[in-house]
Protein backbone atom coordinates (compact mmCIF):
# COMPACT_ATOMS: atom_id res chain seq x y z
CA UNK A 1 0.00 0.00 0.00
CA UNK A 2 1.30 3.81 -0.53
CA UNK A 3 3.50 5.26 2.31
CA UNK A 4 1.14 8.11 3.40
CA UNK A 5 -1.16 7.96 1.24
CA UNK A 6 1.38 8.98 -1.69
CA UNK A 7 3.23 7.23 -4.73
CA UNK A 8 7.02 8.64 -5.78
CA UNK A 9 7.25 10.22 -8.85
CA UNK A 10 9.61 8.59 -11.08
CA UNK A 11 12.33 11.00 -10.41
CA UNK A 12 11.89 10.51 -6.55
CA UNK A 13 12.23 6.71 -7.06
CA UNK A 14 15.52 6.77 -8.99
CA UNK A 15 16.99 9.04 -6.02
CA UNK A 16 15.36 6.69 -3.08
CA UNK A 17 16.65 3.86 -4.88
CA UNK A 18 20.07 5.65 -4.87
CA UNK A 19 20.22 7.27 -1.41
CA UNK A 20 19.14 3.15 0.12
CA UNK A 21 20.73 1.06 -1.76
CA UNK A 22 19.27 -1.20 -4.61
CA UNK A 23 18.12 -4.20 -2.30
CA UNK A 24 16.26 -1.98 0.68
CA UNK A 25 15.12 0.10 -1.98
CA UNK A 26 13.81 -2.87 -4.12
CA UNK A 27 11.87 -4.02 -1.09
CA UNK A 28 10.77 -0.78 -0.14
CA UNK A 29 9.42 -0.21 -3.87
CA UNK A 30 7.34 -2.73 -4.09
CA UNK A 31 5.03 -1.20 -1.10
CA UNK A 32 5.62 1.96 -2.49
CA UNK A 33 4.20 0.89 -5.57
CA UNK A 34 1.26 -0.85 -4.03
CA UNK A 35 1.65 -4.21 -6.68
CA UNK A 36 3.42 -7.13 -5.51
CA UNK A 37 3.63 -8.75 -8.75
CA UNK A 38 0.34 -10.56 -8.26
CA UNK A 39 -1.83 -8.10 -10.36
CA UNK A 40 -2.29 -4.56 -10.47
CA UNK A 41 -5.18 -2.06 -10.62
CA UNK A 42 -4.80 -1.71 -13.95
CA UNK A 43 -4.75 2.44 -14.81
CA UNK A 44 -3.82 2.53 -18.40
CA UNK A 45 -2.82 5.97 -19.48
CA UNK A 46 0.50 6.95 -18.38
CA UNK A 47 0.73 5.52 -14.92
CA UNK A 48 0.82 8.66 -12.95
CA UNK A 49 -1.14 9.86 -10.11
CA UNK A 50 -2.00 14.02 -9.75
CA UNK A 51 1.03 14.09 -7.76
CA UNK A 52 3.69 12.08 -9.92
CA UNK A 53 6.11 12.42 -12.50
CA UNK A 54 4.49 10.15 -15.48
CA UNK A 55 6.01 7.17 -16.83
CA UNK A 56 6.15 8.67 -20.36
CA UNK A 57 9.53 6.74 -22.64
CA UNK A 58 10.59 4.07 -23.66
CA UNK A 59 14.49 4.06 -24.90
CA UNK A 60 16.36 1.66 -27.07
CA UNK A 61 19.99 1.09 -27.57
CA UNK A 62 20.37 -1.46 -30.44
CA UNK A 63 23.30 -2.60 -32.65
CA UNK A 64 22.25 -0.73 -35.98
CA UNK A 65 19.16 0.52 -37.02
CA UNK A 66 20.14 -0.06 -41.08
CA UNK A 67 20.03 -4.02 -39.82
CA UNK A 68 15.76 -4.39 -40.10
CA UNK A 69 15.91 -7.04 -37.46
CA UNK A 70 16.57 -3.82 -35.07
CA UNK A 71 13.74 -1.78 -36.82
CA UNK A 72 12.07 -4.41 -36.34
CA UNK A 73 12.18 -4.31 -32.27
CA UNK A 74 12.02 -0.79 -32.41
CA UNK A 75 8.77 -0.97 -33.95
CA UNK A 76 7.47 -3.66 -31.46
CA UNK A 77 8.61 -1.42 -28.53
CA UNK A 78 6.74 2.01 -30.67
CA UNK A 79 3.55 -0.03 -30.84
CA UNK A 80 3.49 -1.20 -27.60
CA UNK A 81 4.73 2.00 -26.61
CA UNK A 82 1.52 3.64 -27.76
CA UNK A 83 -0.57 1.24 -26.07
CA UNK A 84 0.53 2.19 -22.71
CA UNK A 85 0.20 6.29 -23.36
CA UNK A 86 4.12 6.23 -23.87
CA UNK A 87 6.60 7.99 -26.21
CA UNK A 88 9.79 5.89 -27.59
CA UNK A 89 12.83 6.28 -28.97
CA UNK A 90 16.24 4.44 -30.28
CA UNK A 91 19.53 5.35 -31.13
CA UNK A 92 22.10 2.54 -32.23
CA UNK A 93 25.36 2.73 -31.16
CA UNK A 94 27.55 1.48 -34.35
CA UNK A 95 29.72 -1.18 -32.09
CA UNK A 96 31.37 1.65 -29.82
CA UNK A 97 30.30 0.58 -25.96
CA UNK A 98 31.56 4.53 -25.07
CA UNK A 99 29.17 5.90 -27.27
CA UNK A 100 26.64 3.39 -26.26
CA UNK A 101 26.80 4.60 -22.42
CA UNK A 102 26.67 7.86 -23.93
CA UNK A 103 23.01 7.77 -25.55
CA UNK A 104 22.00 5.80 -22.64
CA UNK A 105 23.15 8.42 -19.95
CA UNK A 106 21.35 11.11 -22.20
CA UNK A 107 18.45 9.78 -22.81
CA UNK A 108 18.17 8.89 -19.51
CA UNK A 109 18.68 13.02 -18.62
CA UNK A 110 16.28 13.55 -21.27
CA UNK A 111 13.14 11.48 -19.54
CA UNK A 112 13.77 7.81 -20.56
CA UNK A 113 12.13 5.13 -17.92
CA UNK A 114 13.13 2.09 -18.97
CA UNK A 115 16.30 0.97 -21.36
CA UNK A 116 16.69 -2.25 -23.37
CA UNK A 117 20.17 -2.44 -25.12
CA UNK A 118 22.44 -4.90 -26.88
CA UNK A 119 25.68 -4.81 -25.90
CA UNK A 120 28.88 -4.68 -28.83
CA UNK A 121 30.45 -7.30 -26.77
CA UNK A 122 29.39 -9.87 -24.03
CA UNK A 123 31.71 -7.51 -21.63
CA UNK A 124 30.01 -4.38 -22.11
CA UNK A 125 27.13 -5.29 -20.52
CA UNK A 126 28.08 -4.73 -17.11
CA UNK A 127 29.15 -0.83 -18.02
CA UNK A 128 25.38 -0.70 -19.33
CA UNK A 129 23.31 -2.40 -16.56
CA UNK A 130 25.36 -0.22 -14.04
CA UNK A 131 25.02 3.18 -15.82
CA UNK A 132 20.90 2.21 -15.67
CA UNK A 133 20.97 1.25 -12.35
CA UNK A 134 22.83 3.64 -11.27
CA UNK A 135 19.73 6.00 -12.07
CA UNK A 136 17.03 3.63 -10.98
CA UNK A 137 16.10 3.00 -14.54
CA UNK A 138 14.91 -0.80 -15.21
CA UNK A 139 16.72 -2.57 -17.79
CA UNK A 140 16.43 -5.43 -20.24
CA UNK A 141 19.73 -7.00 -22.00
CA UNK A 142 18.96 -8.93 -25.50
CA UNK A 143 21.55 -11.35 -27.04
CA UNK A 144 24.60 -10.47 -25.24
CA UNK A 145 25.75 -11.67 -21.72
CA UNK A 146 28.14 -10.43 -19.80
CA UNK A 147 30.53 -13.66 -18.65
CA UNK A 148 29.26 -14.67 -15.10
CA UNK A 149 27.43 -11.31 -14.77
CA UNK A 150 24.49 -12.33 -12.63
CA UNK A 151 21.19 -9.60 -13.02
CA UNK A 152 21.29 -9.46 -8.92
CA UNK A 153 24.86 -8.79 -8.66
CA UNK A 154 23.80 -5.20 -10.42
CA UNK A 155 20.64 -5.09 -8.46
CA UNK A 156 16.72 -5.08 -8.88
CA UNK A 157 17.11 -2.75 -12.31
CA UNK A 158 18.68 -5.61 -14.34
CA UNK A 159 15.37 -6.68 -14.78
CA UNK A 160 16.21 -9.16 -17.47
CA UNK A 161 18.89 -11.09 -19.88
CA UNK A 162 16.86 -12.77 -22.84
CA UNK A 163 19.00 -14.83 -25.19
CA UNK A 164 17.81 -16.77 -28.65
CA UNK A 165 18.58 -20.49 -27.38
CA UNK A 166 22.25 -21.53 -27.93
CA UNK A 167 22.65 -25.76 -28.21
CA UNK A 168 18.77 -26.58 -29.18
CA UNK A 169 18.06 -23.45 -31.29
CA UNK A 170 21.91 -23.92 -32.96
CA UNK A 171 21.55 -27.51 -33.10
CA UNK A 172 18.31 -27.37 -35.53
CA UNK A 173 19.89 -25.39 -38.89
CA UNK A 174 22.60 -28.35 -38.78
CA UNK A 175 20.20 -30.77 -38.87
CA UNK A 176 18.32 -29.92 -41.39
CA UNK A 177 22.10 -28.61 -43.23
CA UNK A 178 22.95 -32.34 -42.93
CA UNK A 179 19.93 -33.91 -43.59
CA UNK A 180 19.97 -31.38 -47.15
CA UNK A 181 23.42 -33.09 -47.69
CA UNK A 182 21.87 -36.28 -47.75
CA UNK A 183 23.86 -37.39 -44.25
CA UNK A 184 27.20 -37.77 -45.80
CA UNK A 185 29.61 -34.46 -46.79
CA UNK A 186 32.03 -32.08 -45.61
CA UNK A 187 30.93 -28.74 -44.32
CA UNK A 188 32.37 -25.36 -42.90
CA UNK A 189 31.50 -23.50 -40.70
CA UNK A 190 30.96 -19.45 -40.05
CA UNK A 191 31.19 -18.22 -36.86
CA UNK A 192 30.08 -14.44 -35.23
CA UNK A 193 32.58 -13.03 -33.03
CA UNK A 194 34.87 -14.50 -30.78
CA UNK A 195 33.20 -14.51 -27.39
CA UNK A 196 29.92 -13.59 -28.38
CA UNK A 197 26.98 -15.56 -26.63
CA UNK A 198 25.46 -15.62 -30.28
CA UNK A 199 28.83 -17.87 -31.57
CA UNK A 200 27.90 -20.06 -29.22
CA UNK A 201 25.97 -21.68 -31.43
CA UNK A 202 28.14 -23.29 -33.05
CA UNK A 203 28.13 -25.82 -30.17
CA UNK A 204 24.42 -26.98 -30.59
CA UNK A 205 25.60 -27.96 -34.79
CA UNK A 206 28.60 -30.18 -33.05
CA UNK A 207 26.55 -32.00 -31.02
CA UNK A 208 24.13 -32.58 -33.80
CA UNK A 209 26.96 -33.52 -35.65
CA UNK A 210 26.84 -36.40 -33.46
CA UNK A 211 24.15 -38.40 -34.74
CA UNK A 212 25.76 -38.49 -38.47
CA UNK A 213 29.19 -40.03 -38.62
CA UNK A 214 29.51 -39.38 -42.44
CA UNK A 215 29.87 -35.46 -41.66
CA UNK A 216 32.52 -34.43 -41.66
CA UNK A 217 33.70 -30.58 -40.57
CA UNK A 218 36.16 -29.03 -42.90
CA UNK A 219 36.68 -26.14 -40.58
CA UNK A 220 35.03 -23.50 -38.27
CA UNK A 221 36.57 -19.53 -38.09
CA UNK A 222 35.30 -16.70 -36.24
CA UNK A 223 34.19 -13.62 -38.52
CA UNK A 224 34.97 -10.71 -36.05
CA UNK A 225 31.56 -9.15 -37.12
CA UNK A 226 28.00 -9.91 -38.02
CA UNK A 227 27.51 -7.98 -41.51
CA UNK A 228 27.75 -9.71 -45.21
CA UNK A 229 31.61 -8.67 -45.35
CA UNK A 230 32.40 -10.51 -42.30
CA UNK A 231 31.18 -13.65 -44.33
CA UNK A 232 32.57 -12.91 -47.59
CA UNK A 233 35.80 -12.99 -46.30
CA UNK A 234 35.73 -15.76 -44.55
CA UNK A 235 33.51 -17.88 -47.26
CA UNK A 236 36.48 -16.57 -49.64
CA UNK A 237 39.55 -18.35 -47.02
CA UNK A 238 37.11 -21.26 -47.56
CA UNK A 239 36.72 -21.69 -50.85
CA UNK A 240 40.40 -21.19 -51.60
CA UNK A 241 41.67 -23.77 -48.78
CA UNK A 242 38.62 -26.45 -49.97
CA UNK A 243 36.84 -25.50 -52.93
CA UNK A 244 34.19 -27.96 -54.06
CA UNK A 245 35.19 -30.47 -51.24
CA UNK A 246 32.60 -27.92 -49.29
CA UNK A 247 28.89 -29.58 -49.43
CA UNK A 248 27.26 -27.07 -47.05
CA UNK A 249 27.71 -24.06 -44.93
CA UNK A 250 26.54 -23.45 -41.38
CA UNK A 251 26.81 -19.81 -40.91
CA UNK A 252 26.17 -18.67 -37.36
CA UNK A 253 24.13 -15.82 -38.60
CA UNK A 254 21.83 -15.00 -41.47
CA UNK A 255 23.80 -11.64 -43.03
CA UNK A 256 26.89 -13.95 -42.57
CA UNK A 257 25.24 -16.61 -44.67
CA UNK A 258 24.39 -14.17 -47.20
CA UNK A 259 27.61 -12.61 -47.39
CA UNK A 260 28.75 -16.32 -47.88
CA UNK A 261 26.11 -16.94 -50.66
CA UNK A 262 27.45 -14.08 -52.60
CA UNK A 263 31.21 -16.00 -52.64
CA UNK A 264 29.60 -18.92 -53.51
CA UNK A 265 27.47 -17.64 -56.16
CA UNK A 266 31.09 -15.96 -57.91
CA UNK A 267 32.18 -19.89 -57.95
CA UNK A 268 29.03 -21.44 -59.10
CA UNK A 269 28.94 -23.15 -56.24
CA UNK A 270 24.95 -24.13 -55.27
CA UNK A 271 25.14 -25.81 -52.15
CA UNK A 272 23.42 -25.24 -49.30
CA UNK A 273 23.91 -22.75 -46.01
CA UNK A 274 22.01 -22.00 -42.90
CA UNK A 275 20.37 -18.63 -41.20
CA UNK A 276 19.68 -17.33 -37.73
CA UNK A 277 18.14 -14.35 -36.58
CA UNK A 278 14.78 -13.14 -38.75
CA UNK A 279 16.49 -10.68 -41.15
CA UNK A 280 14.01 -10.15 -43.47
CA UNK A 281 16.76 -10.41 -46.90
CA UNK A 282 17.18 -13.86 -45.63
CA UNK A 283 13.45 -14.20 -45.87
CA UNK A 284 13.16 -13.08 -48.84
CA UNK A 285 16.55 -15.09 -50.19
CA UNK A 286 15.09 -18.65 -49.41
CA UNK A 287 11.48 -17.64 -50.55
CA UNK A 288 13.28 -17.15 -53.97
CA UNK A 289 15.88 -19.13 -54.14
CA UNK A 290 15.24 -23.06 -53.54
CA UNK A 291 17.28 -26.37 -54.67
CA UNK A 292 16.52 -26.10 -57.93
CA UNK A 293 17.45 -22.74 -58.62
CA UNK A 294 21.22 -23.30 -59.97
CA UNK A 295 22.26 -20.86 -56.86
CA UNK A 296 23.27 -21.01 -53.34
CA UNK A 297 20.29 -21.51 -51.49
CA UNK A 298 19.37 -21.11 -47.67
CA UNK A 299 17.56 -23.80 -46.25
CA UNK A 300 15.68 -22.13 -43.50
CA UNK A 301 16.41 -19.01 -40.70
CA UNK A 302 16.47 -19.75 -37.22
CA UNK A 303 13.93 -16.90 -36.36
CA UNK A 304 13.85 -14.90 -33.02
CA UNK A 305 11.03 -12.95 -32.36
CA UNK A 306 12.30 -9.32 -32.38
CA UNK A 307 9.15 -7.72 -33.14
CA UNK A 308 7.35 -9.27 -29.87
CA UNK A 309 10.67 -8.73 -28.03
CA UNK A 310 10.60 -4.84 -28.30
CA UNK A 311 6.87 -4.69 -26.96
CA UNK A 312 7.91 -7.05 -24.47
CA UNK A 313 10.78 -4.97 -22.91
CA UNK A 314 7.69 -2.34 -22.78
CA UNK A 315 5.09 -4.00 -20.94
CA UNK A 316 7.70 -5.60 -18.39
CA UNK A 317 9.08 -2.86 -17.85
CA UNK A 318 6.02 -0.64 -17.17
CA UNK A 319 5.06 -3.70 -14.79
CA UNK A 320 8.76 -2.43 -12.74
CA UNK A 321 7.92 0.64 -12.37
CA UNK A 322 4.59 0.11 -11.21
CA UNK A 323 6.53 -2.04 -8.55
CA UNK A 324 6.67 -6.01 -9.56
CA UNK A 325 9.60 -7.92 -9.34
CA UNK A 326 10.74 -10.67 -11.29
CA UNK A 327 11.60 -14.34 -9.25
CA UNK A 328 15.47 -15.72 -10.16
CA UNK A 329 14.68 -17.81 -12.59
CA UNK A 330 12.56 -14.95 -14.59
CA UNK A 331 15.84 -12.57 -14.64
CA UNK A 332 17.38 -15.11 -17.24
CA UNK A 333 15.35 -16.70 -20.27
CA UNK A 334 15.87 -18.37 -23.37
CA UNK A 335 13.29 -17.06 -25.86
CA UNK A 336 12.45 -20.06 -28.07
CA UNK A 337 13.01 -19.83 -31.82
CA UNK A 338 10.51 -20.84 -35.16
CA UNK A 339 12.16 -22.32 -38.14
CA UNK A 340 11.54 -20.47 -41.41
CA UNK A 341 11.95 -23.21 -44.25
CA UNK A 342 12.42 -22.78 -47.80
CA UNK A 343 9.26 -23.46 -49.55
CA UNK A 344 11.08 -25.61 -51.95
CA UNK A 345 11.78 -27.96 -48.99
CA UNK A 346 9.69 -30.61 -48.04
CA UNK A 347 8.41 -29.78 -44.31
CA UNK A 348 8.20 -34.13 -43.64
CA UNK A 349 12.00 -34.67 -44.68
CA UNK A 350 12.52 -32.93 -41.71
CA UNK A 351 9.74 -34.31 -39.16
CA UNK A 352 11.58 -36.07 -36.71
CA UNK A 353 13.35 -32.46 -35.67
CA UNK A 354 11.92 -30.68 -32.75
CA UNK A 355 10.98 -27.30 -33.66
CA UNK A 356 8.13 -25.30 -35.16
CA UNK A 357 8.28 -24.56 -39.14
CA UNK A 358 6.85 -21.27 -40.47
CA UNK A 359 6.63 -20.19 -43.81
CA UNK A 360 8.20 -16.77 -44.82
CA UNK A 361 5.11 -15.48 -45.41
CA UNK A 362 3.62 -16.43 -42.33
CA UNK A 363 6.79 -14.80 -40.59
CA UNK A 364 6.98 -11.67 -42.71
CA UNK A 365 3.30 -10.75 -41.81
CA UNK A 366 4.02 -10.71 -37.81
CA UNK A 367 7.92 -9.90 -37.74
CA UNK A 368 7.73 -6.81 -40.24
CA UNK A 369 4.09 -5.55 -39.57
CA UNK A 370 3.23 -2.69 -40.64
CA UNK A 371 -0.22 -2.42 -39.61
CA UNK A 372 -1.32 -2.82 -35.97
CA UNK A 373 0.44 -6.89 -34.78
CA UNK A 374 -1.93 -9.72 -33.63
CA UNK A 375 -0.64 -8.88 -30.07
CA UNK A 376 -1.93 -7.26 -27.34
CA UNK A 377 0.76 -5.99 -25.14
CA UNK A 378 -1.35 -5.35 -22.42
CA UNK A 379 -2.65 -8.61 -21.87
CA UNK A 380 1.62 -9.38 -21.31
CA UNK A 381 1.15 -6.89 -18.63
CA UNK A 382 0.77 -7.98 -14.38
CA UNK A 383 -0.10 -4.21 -13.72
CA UNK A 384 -2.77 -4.04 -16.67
CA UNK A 385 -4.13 -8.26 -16.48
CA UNK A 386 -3.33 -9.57 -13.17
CA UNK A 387 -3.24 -12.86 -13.00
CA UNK A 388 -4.46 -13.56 -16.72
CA UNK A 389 -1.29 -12.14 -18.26
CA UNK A 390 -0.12 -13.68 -21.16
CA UNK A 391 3.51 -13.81 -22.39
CA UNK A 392 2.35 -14.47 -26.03
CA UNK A 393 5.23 -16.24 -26.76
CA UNK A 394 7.39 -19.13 -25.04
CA UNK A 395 10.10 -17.97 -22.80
CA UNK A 396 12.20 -20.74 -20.48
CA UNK A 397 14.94 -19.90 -17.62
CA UNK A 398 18.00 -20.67 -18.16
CA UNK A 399 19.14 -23.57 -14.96
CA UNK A 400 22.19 -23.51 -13.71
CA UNK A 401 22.79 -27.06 -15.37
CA UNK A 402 22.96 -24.83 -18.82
CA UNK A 403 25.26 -22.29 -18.04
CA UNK A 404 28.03 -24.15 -19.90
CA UNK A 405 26.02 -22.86 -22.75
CA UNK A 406 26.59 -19.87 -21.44
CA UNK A 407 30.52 -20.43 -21.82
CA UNK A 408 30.29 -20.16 -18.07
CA UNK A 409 32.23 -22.93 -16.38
CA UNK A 410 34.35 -23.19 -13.24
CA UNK A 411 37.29 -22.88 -14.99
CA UNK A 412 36.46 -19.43 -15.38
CA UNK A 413 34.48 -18.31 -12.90
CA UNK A 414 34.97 -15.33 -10.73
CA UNK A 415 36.64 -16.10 -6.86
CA UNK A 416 34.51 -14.85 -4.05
CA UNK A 417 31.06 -15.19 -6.71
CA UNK A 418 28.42 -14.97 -4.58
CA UNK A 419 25.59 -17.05 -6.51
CA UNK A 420 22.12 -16.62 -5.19
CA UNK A 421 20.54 -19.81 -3.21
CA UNK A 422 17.61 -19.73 -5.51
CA UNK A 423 19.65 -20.89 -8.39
CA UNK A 424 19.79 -24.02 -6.80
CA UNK A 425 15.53 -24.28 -6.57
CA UNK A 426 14.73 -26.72 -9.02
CA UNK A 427 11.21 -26.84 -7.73
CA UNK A 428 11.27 -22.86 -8.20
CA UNK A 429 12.26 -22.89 -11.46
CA UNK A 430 10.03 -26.28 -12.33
CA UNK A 431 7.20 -23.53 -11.00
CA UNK A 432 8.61 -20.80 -13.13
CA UNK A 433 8.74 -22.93 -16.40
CA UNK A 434 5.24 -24.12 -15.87
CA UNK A 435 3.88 -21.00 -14.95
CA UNK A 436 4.94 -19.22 -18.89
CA UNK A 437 4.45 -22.63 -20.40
CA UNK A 438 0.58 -22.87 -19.10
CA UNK A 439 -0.14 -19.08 -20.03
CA UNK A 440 0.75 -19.47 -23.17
CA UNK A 441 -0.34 -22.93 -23.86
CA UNK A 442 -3.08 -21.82 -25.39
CA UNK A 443 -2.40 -18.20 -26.52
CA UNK A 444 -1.16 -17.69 -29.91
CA UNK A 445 2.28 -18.23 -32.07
CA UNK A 446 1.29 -15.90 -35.13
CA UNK A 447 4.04 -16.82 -36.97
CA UNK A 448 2.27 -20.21 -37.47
């Protein structure tokens, strides 16, 4: 209930949450707030009260807004953004953490509420959580991780880390890659940047790699980047070291595979490569181009859901300020992928793999809207629904028992880490897992 009657303004919460401490002041907040994460009462509008400071922006902090897979979460955030009587705004930060902190510390000056960012490198994010925190500003990382950075160990404004699934999401493309080759081949493979959560995935194809002891992997080389250069050049070491001993191409990343197609296209060499990520020129490269087309040809894209994750990061976030806390296991989730095959595939070749198959128009219409989406971001609200919010999509935590995905091992982890008790609640997270997984059992994946 409100201390005196009153609610602090937004300003006034950043500087209690400062003066206290983030812990007293996250326990504090939550009376202040008069929500404990069970429901809400639901005001709509812009959250205030006569004597507040509204809630009133949203702020975004992407890689590069030319990429459309960041447009594409900025408009999820701007739609969702105008659902809750908020204003929104992004500014990408080119790879350069300084001027990331930067644009964050202004627009924070400038009004912003909440931040969601991706960091340039898994050891930025710390520098990023801290510089929100340190102004009582919830925030939400997407697709980086810092390397043992625990949300708590910033405090209660690290609301979230959610990450595109590493082994079972990067284990899928080189499945169907292999199955495409007919079980038996060599391959290479493209890697993002060294230490990047996202070239991770690389270790979900070798264990699928597993199950099909005619593969054979020519070799695996980190790009340095994410952009169609990256994987020209290394498609181009590739093709001079193994020319057409290379069957297939598992590229870590969609614009890498692209960049690889182009390479292979300059060699007439039509074999097959992989995707991840939802780019729509990826999209639109295995609607058109299929096995029979004489070119390279992308079997399918490992999608993410950036369009939902924007408004998302919104309606969370406007659930923090309006004082609900996340448990443990909801301050680290996977967000599950769809597979986007190429139409000149046959979905039952591929029937024994666990995943969901889209088709690229099916993904287009949702991930690229330009009209209104099929969700409704207040419904993925606990202030606005109570207790019949719906995610709208599937999100799992991330156990302990998968941190090695992660990279996180006890090789390298920090002395004197101080790791939470709750980590160790199986039954918690059991709770936590079934909790998302029965909301949205029966909600809606509109990409299908």
């Amino acid at each position: 209930m409100p201390i005196d009657g009153n609610k602090l303004g937004i300003s006034d919460r950043r500087s209690y949450l400062k003066t206290l401490g983030s812990t007293t002041a996250a326990a504090s907040l939550g009376l202040i707030a008069g929500c404990t994460g069970n429901g809400g009462n639901g005001n709509g509008g812009n959250g205030s009260t006569p004597d507040e400071e509204p809630i009133d922006q949203a702020f975004l902090s992407p890689d590069s807004l030319e990429i459309d897979l960041w447009r594409a979460f900025r408009n999820g955030m701007q739609e969702a953004a105008e659902d809750f009587g908020l204003t929104s705004d992004a500014q990408d930060h080119g790879g350069q953490l300084s001027d990331q902190i930067s644009q964050i510390e202004g627009a924070i000056t400038s009004g912003a509420d909440m931040v969601a960012a991706t960091a340039p490198s898994d050891s930025g994010v710390q520098s990023l959580a801290e510089t929100a925190a340190s102004e009582g500003v919830p925030f939400f990382e997407y697709w980086s991780m810092g390397k043992w950075l625990l949300p708590s160990s910033i405090g209660p404004e690290f609301v979230q880390y959610q990450i595109p699934e590493t082994f079972h999401a990067g284990a899928i493309p080189a499945q169907i890659l292999f199955e495409e080759m007919g079980g038996e081949g060599n391959y290479v493979m493209i890697l993002g940047p060294e230490g990047h959560i996202g070239s991770y995935r690389n270790q979900g194809a070798r264990q699928a790699q597993e199950d099909y002891p005619d593969i054979d992997l020519l070799d695996a080389i980190y790009s340095g980047g994410w952009t169609r250069r990256h994987g020209r050049e290394v498609m181009s070491s590739f093709v001079s070291n193994y020319g057409d001993d290379i069957d297939g191409v598992y590229a870590n990343n969609g614009t890498l595979g692209l960049g690889a197609a182009s390479v292979l296209s300059e060699n007439d060499m039509a074999i097959p490569f992989t995707g991840f990520d939802g780019a729509s020129p990826n999209i639109e490269h295995l609607q058109n181009n299929g096995p029979d087309s004489g070119e390279p040809y992308q079997l399918q894209e490992q999608a993410a859901p950036p369009f939902w994750q924007g408004g998302w990061f919104v309606a969370k976030a406007w659930d923090w300020l309006h004082g609900w806390r996340p448990r443990i296991p909801e301050r680290m989730m996977w967000v599950r992928t769809t597979t986007v095959l190429n139409p000149g595939l046959d979905q039952s070749s591929f029937s024994d793999i666990e995943t969901r198959f889209a088709t690229p128009e099916e993904y287009l219409s949702v991930a690229y809207s330009d009209g209104h989406s099929p969700y409704d971001w207040k419904a993925a609200s606990i202030e606005e629904s109570g207790d019949d919010w719906d995610p709208q999509h599937e999100l799992v935590p991330i156990r302990q028992s998968e941190w090695e995905q992660l990279q996180w091992t006890e090789d390298n982890r920090p002395s004197g880490l101080t790791i939470p008790d709750d980590y160790d609640n199986e039954q918690l997270f059991d709770e936590v897992e079934e909790d998302y997984r029965s909301r949205n059992e029966n909600g809606m994946n509109p990409y299908l």
